[in-house]
PDB file of N, CA and C in Angstrom:
ATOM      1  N   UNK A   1      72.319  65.233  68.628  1.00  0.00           N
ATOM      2  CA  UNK A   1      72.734  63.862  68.841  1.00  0.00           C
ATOM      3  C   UNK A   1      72.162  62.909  67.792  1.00  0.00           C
ATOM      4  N   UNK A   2      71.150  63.632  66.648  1.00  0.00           N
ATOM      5  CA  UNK A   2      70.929  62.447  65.799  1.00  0.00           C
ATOM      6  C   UNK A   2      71.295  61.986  64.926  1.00  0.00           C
ATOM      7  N   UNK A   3      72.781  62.866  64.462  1.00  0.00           N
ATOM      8  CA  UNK A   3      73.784  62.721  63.610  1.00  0.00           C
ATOM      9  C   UNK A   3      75.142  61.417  64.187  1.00  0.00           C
ATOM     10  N   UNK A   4      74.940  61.927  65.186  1.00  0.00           N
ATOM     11  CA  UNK A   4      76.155  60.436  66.054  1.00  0.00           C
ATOM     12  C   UNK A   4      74.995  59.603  66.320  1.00  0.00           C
ATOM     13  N   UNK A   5      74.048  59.430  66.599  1.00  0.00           N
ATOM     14  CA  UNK A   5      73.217  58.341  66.826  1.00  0.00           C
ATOM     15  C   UNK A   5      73.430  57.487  65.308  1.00  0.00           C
ATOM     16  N   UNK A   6      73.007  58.328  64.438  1.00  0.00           N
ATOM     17  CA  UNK A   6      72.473  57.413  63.360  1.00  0.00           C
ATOM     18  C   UNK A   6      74.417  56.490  62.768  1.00  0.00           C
ATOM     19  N   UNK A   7      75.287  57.702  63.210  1.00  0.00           N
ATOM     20  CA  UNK A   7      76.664  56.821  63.111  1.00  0.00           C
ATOM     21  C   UNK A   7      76.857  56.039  63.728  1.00  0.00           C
ATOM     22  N   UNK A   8      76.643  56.009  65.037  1.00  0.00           N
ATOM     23  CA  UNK A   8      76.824  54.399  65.684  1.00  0.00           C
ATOM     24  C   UNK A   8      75.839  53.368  65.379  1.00  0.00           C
ATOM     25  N   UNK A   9      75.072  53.558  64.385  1.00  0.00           N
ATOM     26  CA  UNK A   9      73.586  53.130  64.474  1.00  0.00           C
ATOM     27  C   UNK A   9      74.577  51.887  62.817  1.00  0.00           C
ATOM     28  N   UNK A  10      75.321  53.145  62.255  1.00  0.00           N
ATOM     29  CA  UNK A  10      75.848  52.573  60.921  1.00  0.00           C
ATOM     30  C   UNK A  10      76.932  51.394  61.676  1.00  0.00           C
ATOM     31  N   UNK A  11      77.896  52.022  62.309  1.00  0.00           N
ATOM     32  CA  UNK A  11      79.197  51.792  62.326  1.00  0.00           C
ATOM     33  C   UNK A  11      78.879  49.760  63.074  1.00  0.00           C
ATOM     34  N   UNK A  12      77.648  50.212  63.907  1.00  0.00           N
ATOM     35  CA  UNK A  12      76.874  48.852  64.388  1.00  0.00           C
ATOM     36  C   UNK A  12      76.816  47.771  63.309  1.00  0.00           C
ATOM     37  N   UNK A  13      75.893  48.073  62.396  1.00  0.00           N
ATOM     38  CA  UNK A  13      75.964  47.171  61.434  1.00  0.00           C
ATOM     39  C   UNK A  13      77.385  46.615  61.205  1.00  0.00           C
ATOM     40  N   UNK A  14      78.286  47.078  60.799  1.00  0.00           N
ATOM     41  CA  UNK A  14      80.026  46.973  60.598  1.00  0.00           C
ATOM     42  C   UNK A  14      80.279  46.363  61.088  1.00  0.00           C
ATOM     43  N   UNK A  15      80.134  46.478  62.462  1.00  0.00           N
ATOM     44  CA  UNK A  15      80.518  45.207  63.387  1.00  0.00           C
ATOM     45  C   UNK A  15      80.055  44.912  63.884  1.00  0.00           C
ATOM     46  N   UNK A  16      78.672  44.282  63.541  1.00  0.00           N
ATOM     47  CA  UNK A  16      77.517  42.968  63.299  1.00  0.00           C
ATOM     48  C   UNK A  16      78.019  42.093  62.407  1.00  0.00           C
ATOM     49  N   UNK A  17      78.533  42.886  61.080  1.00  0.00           N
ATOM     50  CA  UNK A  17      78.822  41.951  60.113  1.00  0.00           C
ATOM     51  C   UNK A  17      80.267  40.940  60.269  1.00  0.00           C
ATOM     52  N   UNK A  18      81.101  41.977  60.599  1.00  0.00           N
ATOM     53  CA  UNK A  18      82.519  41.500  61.046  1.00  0.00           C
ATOM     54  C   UNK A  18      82.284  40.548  62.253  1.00  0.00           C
ATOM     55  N   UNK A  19      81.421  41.225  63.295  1.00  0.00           N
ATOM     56  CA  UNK A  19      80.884  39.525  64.270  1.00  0.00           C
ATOM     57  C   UNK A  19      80.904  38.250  63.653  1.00  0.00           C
ATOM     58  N   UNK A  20      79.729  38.399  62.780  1.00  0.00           N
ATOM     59  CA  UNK A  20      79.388  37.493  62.164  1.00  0.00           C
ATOM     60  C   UNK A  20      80.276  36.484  60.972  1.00  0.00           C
ATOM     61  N   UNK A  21      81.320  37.445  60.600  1.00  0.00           N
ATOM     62  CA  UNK A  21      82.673  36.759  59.855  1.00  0.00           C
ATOM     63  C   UNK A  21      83.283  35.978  60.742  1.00  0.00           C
ATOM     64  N   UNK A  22      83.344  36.483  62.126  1.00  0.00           N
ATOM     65  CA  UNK A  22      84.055  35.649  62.639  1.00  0.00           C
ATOM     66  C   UNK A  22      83.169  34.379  63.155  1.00  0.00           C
ATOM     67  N   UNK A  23      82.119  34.523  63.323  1.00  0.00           N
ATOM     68  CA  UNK A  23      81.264  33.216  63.479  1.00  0.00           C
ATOM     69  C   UNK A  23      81.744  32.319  62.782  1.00  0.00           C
ATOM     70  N   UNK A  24      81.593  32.775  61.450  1.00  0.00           N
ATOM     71  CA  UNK A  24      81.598  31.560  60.085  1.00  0.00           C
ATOM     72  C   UNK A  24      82.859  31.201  59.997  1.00  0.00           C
ATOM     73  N   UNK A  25      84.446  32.109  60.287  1.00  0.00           N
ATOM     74  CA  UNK A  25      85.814  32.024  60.607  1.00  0.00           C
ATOM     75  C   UNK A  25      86.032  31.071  61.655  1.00  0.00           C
ATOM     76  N   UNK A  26      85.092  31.002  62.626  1.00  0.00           N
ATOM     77  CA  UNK A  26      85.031  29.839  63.593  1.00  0.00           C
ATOM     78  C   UNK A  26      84.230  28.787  63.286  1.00  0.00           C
ATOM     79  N   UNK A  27      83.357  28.485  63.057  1.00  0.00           N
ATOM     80  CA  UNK A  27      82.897  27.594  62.273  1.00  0.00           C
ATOM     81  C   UNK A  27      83.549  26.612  61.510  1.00  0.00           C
ATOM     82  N   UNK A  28      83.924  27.346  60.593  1.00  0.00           N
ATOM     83  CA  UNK A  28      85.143  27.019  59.535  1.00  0.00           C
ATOM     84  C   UNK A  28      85.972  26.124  59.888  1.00  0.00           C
ATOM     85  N   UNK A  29      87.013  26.475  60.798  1.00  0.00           N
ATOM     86  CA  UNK A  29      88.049  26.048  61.645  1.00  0.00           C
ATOM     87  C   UNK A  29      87.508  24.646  62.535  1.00  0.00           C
ATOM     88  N   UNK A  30      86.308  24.530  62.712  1.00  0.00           N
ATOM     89  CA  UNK A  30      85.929  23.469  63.844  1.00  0.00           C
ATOM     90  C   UNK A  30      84.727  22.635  63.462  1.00  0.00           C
ATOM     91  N   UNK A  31      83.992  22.792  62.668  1.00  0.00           N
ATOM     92  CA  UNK A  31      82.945  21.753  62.539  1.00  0.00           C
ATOM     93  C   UNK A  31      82.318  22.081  61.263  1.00  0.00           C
ATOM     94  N   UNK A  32      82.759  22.932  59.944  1.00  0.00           N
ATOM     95  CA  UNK A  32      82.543  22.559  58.866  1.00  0.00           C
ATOM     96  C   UNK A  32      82.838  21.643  57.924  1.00  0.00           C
ATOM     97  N   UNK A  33      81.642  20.638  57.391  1.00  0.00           N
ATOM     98  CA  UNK A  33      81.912  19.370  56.226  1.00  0.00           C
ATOM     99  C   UNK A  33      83.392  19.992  55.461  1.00  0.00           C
ATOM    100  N   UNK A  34      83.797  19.684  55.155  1.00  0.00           N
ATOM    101  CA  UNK A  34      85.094  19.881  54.092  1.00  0.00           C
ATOM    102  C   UNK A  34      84.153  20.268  52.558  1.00  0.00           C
ATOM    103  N   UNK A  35      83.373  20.137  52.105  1.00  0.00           N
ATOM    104  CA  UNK A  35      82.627  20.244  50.834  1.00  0.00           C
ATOM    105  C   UNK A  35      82.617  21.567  51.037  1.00  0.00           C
ATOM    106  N   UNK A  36      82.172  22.456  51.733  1.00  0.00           N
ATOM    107  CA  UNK A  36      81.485  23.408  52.338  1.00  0.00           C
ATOM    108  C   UNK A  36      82.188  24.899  51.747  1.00  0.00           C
ATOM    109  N   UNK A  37      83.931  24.555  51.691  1.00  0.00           N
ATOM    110  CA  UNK A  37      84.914  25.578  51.492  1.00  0.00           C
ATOM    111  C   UNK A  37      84.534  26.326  50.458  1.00  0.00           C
ATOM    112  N   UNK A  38      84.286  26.126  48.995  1.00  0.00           N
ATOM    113  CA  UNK A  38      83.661  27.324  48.324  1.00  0.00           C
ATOM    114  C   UNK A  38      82.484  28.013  48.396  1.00  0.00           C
ATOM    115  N   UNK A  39      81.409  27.370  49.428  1.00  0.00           N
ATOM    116  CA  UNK A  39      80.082  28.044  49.716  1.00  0.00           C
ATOM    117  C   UNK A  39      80.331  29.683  50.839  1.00  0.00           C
ATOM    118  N   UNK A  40      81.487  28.535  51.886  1.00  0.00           N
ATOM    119  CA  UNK A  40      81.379  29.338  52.732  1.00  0.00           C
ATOM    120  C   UNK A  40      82.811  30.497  52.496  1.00  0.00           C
ATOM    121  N   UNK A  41      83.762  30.397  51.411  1.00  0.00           N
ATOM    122  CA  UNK A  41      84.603  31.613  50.834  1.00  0.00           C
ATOM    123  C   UNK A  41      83.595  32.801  50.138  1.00  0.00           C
ATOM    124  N   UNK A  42      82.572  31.985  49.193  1.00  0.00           N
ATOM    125  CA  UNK A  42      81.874  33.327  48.730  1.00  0.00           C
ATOM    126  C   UNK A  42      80.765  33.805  49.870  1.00  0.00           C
ATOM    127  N   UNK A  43      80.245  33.336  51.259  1.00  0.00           N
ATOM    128  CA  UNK A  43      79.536  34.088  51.992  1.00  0.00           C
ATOM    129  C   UNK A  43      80.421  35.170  52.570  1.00  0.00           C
ATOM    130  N   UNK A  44      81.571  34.589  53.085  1.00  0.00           N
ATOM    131  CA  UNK A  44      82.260  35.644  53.741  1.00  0.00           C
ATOM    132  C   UNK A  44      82.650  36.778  53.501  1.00  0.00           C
ATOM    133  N   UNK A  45      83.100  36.474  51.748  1.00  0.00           N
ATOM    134  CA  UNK A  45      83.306  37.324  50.668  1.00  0.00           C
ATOM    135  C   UNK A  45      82.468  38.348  50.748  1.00  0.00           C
ATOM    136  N   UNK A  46      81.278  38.056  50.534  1.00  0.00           N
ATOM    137  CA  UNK A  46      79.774  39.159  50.302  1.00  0.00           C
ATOM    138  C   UNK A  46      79.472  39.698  51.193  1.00  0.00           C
ATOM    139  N   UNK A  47      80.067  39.292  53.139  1.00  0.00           N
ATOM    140  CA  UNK A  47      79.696  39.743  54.183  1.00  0.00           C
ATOM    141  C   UNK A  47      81.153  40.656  54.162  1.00  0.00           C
ATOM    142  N   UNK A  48      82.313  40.518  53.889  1.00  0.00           N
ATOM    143  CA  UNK A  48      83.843  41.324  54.220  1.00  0.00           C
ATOM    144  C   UNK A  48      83.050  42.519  52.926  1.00  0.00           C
ATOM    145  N   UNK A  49      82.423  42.345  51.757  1.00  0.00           N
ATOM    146  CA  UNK A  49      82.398  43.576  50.608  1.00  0.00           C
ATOM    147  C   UNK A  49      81.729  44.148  51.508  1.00  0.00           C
ATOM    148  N   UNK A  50      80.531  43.861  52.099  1.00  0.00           N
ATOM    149  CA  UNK A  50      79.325  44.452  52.469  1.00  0.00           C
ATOM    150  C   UNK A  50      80.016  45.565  53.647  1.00  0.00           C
ATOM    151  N   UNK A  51      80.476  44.881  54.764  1.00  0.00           N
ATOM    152  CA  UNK A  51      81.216  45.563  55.843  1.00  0.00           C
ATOM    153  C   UNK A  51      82.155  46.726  54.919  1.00  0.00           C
ATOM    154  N   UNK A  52      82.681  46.518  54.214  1.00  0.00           N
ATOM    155  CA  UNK A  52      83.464  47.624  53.529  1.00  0.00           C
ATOM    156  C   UNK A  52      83.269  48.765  52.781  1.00  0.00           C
ATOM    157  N   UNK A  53      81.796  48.642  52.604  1.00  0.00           N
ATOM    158  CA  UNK A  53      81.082  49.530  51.766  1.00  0.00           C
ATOM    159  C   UNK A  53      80.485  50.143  52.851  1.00  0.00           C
ATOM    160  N   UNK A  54      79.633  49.625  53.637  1.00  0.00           N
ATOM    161  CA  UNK A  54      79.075  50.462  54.842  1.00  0.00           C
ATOM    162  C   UNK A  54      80.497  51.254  55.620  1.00  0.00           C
ATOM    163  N   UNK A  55      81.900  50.965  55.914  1.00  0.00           N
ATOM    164  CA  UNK A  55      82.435  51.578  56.308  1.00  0.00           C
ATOM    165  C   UNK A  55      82.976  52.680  55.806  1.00  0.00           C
ATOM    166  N   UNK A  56      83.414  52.677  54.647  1.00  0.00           N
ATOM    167  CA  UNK A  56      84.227  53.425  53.640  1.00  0.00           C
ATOM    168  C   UNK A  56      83.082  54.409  52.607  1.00  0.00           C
ATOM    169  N   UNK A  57      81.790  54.038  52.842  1.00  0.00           N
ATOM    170  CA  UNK A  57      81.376  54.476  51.931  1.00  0.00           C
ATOM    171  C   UNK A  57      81.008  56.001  52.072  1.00  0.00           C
ATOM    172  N   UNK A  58      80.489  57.346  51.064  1.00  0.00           N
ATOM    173  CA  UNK A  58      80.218  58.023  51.694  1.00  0.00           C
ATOM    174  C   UNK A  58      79.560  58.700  52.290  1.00  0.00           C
ATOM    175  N   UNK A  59      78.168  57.566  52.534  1.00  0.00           N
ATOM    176  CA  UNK A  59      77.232  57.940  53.472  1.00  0.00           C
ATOM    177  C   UNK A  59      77.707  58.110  55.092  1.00  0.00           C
ATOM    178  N   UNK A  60      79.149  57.092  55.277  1.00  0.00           N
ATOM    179  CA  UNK A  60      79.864  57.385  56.737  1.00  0.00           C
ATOM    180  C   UNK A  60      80.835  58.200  56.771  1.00  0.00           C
ATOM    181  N   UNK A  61      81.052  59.095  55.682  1.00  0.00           N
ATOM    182  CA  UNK A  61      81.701  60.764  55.868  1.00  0.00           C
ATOM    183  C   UNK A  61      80.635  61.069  55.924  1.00  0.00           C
ATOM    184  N   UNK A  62      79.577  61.401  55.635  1.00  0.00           N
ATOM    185  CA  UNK A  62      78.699  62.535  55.248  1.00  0.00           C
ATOM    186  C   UNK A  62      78.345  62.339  57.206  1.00  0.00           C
ATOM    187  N   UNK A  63      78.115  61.366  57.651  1.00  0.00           N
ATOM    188  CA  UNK A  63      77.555  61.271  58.926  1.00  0.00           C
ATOM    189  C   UNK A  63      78.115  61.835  59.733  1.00  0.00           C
ATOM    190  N   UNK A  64      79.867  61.380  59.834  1.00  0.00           N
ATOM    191  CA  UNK A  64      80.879  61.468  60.996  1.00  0.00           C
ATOM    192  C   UNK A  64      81.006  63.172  60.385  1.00  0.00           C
ATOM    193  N   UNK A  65      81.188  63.832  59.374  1.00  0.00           N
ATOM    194  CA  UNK A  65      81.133  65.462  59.413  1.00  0.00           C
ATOM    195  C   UNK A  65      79.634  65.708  59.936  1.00  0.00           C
ATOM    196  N   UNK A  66      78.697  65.467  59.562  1.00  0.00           N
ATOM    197  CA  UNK A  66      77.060  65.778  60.225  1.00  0.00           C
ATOM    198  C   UNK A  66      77.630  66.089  62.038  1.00  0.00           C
ATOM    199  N   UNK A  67      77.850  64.600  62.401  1.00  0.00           N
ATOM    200  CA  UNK A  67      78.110  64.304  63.770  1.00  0.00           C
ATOM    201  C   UNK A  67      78.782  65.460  64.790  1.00  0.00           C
ATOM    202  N   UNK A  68      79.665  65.463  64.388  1.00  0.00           N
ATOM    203  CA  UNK A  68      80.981  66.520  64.203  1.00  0.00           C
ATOM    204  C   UNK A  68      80.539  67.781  64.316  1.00  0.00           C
ATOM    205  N   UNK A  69      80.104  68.405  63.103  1.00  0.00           N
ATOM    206  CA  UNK A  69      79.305  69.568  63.544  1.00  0.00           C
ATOM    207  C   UNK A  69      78.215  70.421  64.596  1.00  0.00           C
ATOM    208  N   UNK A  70      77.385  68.926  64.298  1.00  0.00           N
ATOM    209  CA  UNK A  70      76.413  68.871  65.344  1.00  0.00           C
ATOM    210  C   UNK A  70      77.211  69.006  66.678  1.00  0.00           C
ATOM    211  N   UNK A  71      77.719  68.220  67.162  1.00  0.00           N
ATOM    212  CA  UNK A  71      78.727  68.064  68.345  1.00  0.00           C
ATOM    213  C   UNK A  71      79.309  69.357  68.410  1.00  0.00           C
ATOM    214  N   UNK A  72      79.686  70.206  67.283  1.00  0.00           N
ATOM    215  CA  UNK A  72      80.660  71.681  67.570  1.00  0.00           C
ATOM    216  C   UNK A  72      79.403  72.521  68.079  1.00  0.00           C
ATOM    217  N   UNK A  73      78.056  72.563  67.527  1.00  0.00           N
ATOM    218  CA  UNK A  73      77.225  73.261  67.632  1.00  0.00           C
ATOM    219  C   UNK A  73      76.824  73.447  69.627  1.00  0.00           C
ATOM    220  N   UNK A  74      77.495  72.823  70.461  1.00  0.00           N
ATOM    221  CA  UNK A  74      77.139  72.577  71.542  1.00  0.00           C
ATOM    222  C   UNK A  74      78.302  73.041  72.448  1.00  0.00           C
ATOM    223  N   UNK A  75      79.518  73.443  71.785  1.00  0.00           N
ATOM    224  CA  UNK A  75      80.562  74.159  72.796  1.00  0.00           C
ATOM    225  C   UNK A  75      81.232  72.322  73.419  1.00  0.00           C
ATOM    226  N   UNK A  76      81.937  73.466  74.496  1.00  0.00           N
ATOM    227  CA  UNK A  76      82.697  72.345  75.579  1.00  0.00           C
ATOM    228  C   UNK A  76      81.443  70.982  76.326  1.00  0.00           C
ATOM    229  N   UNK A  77      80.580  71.912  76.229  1.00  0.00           N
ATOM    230  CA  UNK A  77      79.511  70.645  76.812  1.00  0.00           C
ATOM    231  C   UNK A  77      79.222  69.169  75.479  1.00  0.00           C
ATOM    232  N   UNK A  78      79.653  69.570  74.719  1.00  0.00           N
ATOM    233  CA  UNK A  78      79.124  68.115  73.616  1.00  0.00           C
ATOM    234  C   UNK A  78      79.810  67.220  74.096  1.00  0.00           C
ATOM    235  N   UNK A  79      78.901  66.267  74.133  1.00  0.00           N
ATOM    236  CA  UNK A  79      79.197  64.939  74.945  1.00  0.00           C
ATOM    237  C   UNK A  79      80.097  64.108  73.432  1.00  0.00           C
ATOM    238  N   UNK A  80      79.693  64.428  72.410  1.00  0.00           N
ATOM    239  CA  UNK A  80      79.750  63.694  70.926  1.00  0.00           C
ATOM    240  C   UNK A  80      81.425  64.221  70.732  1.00  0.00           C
ATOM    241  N   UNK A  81      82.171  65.061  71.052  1.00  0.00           N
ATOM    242  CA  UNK A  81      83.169  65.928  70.754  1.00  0.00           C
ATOM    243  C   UNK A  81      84.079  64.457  70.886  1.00  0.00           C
ATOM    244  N   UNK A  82      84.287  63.677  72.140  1.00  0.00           N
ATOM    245  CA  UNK A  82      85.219  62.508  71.866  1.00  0.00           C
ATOM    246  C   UNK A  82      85.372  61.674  71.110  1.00  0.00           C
ATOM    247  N   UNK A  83      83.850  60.993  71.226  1.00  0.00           N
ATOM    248  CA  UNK A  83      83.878  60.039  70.178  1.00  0.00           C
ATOM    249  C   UNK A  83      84.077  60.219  68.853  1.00  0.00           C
ATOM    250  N   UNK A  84      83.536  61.374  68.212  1.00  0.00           N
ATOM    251  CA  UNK A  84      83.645  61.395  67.442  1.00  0.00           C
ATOM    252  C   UNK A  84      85.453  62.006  66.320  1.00  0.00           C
ATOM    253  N   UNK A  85      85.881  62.684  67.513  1.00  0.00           N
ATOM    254  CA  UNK A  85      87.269  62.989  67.116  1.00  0.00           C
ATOM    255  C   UNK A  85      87.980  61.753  67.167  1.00  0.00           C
ATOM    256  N   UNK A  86      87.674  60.692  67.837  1.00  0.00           N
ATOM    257  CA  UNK A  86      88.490  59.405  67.733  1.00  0.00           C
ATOM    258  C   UNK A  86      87.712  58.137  66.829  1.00  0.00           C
ATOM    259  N   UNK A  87      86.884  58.807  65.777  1.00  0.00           N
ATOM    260  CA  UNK A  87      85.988  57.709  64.941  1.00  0.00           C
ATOM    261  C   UNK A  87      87.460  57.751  63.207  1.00  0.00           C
TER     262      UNK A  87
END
């Protein structure tokens, strides 16, 4: 399990960050100064690259096959066998 741990542990961050886009996406929309629009295009910017690299990158193949395996290593009883066939 410390191969799917440490993937949800990643996939968390991902959508911490994407949370947090939408914070500033709301924000945006409702009580940001008007000056604000190119500060807050390049934060979002650096938070949407960031989320995209942690998702795509291939430290999250190397995990979700880790996971995966690990999970085969346990038969019909792996609890990891769902989640991870639907990651």
């Amino acid at each position: 399990m410390q191969k799917l741990n440490a993937l949800k542990d990643r996939l968390g961050d991902v959508h911490n960050l994407r949370t947090a886009m939408g914070l500033l996406g709301w924000d945006q929309q409702t009580c940001m100064p008007p000056g604000g629009a190119g500060t807050r295009a390049a934060q979002m910017g650096t938070l949407s690259k960031i989320a995209h690299e942690l998702f795509v990158g291939p430290a999250t193949g190397r995990l979700l096959a880790e996971a995966e395996a690990e999970g085969a290593g346990l038969g019909s009883m792996a609890p990891t066998q769902g989640p991870v066939r639907f990651l």
